[in-house]
PDB file of N, CA and C in Angstrom:
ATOM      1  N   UNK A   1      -4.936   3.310  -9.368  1.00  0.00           N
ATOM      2  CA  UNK A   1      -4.833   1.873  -9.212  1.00  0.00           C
ATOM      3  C   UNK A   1      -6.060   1.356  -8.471  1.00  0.00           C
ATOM      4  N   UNK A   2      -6.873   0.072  -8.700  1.00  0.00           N
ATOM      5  CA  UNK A   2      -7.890   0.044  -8.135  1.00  0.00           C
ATOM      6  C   UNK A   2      -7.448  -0.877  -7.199  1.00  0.00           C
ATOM      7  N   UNK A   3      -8.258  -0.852  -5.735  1.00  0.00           N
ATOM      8  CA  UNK A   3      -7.315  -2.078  -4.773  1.00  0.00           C
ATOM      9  C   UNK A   3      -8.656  -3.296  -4.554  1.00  0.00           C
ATOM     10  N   UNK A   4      -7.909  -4.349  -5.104  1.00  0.00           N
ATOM     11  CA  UNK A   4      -8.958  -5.750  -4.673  1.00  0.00           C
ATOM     12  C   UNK A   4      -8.581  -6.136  -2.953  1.00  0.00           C
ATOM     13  N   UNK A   5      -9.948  -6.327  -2.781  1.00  0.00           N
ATOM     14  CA  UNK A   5      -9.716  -6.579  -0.902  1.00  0.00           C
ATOM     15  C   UNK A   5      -9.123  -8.245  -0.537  1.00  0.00           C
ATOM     16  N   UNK A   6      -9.263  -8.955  -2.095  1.00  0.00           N
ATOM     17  CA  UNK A   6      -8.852 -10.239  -1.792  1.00  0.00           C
ATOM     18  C   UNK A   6      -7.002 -10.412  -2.077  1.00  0.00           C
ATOM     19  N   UNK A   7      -6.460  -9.325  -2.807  1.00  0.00           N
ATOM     20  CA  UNK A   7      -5.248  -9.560  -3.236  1.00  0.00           C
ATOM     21  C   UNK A   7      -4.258  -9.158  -1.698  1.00  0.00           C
ATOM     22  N   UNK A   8      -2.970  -9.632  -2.581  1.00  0.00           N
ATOM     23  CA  UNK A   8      -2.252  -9.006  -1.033  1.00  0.00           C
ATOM     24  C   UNK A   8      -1.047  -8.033  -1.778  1.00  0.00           C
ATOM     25  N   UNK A   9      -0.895  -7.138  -1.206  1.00  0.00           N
ATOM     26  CA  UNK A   9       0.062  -5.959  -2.081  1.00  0.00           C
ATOM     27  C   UNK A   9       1.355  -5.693  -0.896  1.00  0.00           C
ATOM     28  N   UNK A  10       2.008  -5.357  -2.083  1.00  0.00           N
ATOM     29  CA  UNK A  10       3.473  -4.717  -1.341  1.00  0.00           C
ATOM     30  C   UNK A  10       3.650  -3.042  -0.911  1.00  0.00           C
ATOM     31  N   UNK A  11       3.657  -2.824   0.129  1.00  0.00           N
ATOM     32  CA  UNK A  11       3.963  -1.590   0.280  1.00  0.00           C
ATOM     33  C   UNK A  11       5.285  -1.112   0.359  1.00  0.00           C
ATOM     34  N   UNK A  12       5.916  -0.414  -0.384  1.00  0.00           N
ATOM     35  CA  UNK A  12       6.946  -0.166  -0.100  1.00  0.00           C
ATOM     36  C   UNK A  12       7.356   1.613   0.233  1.00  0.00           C
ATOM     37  N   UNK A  13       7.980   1.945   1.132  1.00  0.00           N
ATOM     38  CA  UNK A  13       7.770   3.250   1.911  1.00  0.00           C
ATOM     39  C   UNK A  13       9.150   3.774   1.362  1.00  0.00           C
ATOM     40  N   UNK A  14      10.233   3.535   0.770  1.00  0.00           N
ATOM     41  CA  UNK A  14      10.688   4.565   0.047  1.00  0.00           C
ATOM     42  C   UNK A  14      11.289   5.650   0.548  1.00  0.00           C
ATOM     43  N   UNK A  15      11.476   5.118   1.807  1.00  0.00           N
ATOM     44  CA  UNK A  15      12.328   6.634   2.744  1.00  0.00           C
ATOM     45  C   UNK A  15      11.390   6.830   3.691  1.00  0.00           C
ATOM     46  N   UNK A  16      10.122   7.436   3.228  1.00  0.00           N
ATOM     47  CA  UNK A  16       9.116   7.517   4.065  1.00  0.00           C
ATOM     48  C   UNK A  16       8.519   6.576   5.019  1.00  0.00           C
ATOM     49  N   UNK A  17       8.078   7.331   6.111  1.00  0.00           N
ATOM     50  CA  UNK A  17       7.146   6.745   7.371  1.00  0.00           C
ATOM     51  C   UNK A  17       8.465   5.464   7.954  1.00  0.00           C
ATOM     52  N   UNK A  18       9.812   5.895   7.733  1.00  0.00           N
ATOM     53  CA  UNK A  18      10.932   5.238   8.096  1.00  0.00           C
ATOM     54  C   UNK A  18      11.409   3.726   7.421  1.00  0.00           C
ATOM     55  N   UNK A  19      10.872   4.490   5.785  1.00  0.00           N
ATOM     56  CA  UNK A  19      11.420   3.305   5.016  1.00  0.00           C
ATOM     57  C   UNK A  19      11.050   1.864   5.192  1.00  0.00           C
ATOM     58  N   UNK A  20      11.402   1.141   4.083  1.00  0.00           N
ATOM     59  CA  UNK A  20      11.173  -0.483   4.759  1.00  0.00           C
ATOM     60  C   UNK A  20       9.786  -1.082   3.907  1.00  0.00           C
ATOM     61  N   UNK A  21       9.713  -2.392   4.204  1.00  0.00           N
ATOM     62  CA  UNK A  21       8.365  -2.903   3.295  1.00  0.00           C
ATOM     63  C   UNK A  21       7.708  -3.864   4.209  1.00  0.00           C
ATOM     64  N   UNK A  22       6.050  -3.940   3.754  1.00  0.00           N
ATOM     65  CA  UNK A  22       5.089  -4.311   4.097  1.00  0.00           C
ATOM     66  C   UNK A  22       4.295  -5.232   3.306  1.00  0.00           C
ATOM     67  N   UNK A  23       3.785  -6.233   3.761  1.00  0.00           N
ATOM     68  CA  UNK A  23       2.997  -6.908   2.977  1.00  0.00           C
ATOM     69  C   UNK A  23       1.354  -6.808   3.266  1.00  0.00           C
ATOM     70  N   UNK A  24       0.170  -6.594   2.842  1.00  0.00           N
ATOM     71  CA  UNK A  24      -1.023  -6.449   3.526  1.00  0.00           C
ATOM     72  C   UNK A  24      -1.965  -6.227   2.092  1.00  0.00           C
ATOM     73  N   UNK A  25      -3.180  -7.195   2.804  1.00  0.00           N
ATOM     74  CA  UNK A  25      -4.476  -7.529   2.027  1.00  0.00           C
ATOM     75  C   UNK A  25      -5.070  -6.296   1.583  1.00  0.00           C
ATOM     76  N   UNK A  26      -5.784  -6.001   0.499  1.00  0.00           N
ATOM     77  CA  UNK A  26      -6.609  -5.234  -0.053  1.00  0.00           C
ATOM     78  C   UNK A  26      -7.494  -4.692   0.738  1.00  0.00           C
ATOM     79  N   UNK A  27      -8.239  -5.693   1.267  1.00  0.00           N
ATOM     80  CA  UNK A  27      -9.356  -5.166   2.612  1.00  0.00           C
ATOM     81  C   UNK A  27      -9.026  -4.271   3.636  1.00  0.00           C
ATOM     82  N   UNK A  28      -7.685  -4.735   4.605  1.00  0.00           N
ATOM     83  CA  UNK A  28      -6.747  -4.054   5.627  1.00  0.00           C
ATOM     84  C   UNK A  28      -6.118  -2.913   4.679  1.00  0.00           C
ATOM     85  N   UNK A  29      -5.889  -2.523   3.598  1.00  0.00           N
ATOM     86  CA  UNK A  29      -5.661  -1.417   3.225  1.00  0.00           C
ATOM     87  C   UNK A  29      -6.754  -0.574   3.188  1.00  0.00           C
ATOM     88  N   UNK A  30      -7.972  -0.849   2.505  1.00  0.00           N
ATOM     89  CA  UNK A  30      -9.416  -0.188   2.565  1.00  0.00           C
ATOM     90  C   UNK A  30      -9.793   0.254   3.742  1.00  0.00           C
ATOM     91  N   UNK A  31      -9.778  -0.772   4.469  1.00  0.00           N
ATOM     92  CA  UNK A  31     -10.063  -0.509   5.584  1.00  0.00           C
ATOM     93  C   UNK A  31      -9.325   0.386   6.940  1.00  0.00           C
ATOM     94  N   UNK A  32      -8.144   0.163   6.849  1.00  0.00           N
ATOM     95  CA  UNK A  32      -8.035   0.526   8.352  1.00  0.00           C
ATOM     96  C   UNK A  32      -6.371   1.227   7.803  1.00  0.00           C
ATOM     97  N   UNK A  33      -5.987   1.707   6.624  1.00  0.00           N
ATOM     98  CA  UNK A  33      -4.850   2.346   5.720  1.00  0.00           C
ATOM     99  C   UNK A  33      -4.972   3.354   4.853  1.00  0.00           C
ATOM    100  N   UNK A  34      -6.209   4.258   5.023  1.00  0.00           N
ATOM    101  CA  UNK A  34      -6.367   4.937   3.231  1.00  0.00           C
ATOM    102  C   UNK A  34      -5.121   5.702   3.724  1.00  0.00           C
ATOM    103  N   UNK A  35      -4.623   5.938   4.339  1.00  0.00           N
ATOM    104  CA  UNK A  35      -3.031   7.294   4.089  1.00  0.00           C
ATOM    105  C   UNK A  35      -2.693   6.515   3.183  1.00  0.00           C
ATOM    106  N   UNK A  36      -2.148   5.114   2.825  1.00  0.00           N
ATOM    107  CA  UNK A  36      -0.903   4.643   2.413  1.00  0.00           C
ATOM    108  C   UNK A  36      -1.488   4.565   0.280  1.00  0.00           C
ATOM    109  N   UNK A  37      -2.811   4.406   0.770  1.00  0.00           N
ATOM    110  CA  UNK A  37      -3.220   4.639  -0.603  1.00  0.00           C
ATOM    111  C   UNK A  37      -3.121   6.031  -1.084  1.00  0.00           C
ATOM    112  N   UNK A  38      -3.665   6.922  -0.142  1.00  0.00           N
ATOM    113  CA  UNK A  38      -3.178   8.424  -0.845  1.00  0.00           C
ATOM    114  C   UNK A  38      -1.533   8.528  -0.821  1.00  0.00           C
ATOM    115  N   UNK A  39      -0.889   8.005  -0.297  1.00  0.00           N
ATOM    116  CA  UNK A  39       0.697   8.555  -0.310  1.00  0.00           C
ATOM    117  C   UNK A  39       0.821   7.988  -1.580  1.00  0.00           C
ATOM    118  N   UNK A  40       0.481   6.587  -2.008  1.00  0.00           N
ATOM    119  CA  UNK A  40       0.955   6.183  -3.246  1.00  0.00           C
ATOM    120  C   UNK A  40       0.427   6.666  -4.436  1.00  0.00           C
ATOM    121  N   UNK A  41      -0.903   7.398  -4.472  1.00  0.00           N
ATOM    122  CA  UNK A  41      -1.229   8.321  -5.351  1.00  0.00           C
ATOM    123  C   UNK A  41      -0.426   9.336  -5.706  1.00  0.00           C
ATOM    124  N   UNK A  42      -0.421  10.069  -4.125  1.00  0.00           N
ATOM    125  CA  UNK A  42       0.859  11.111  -4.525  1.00  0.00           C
ATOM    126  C   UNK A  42       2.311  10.829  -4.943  1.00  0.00           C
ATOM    127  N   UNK A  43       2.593   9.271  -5.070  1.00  0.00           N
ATOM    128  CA  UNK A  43       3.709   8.910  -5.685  1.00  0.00           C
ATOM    129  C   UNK A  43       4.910   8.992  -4.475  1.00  0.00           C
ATOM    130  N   UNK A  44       4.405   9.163  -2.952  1.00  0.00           N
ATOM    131  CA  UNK A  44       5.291   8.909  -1.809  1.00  0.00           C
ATOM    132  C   UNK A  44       5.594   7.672  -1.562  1.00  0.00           C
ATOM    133  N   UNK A  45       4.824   6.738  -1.770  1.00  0.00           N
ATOM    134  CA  UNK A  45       5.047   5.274  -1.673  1.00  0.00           C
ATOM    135  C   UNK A  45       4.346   4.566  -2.874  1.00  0.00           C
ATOM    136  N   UNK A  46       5.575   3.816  -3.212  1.00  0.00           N
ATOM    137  CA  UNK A  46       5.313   2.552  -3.962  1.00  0.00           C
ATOM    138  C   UNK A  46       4.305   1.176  -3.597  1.00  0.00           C
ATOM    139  N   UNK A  47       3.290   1.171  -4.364  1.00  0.00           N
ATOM    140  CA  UNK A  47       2.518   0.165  -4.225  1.00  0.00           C
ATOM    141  C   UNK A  47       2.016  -0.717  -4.934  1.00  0.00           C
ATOM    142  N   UNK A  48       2.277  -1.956  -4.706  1.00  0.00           N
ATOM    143  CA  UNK A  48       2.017  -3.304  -6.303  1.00  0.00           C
ATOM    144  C   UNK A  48       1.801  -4.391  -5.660  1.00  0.00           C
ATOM    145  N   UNK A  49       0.942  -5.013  -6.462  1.00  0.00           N
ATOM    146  CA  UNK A  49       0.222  -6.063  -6.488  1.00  0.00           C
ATOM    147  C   UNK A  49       0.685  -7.362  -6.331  1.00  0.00           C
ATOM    148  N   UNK A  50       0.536  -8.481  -5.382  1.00  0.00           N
ATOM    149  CA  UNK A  50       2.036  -9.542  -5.028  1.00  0.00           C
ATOM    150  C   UNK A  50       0.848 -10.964  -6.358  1.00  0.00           C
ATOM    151  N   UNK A  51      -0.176 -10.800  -5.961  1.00  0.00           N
ATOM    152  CA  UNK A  51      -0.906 -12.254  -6.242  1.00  0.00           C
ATOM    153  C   UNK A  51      -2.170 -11.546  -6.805  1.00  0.00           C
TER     154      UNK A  51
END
């Protein structure tokens, strides 16, 4: 999935890192989140695109 730093995405944790959802910009994921992008690679967390 490629991440735009201007969009804002849903994280959703899925059990993991104590379940529950997140909302946060492309940039703040790039930046200061790559776990949550590798977890969702590895298919640990759900991640999609709000806007």
């Amino acid at each position: 999935m490629r991440i735009f730093k201007t969009k804002l995405y849903r994280v959703d944790y899925k059990g993991t890192h104590g379940g529950g959802v997140d909302h946060i910009r492309g940039r703040v994921l790039l930046e200061n989140y790559p776990w949550i992008i590798e977890a969702a690679t590895n298919g640990e967390i759900e991640l999609t695109k709000v806007n």
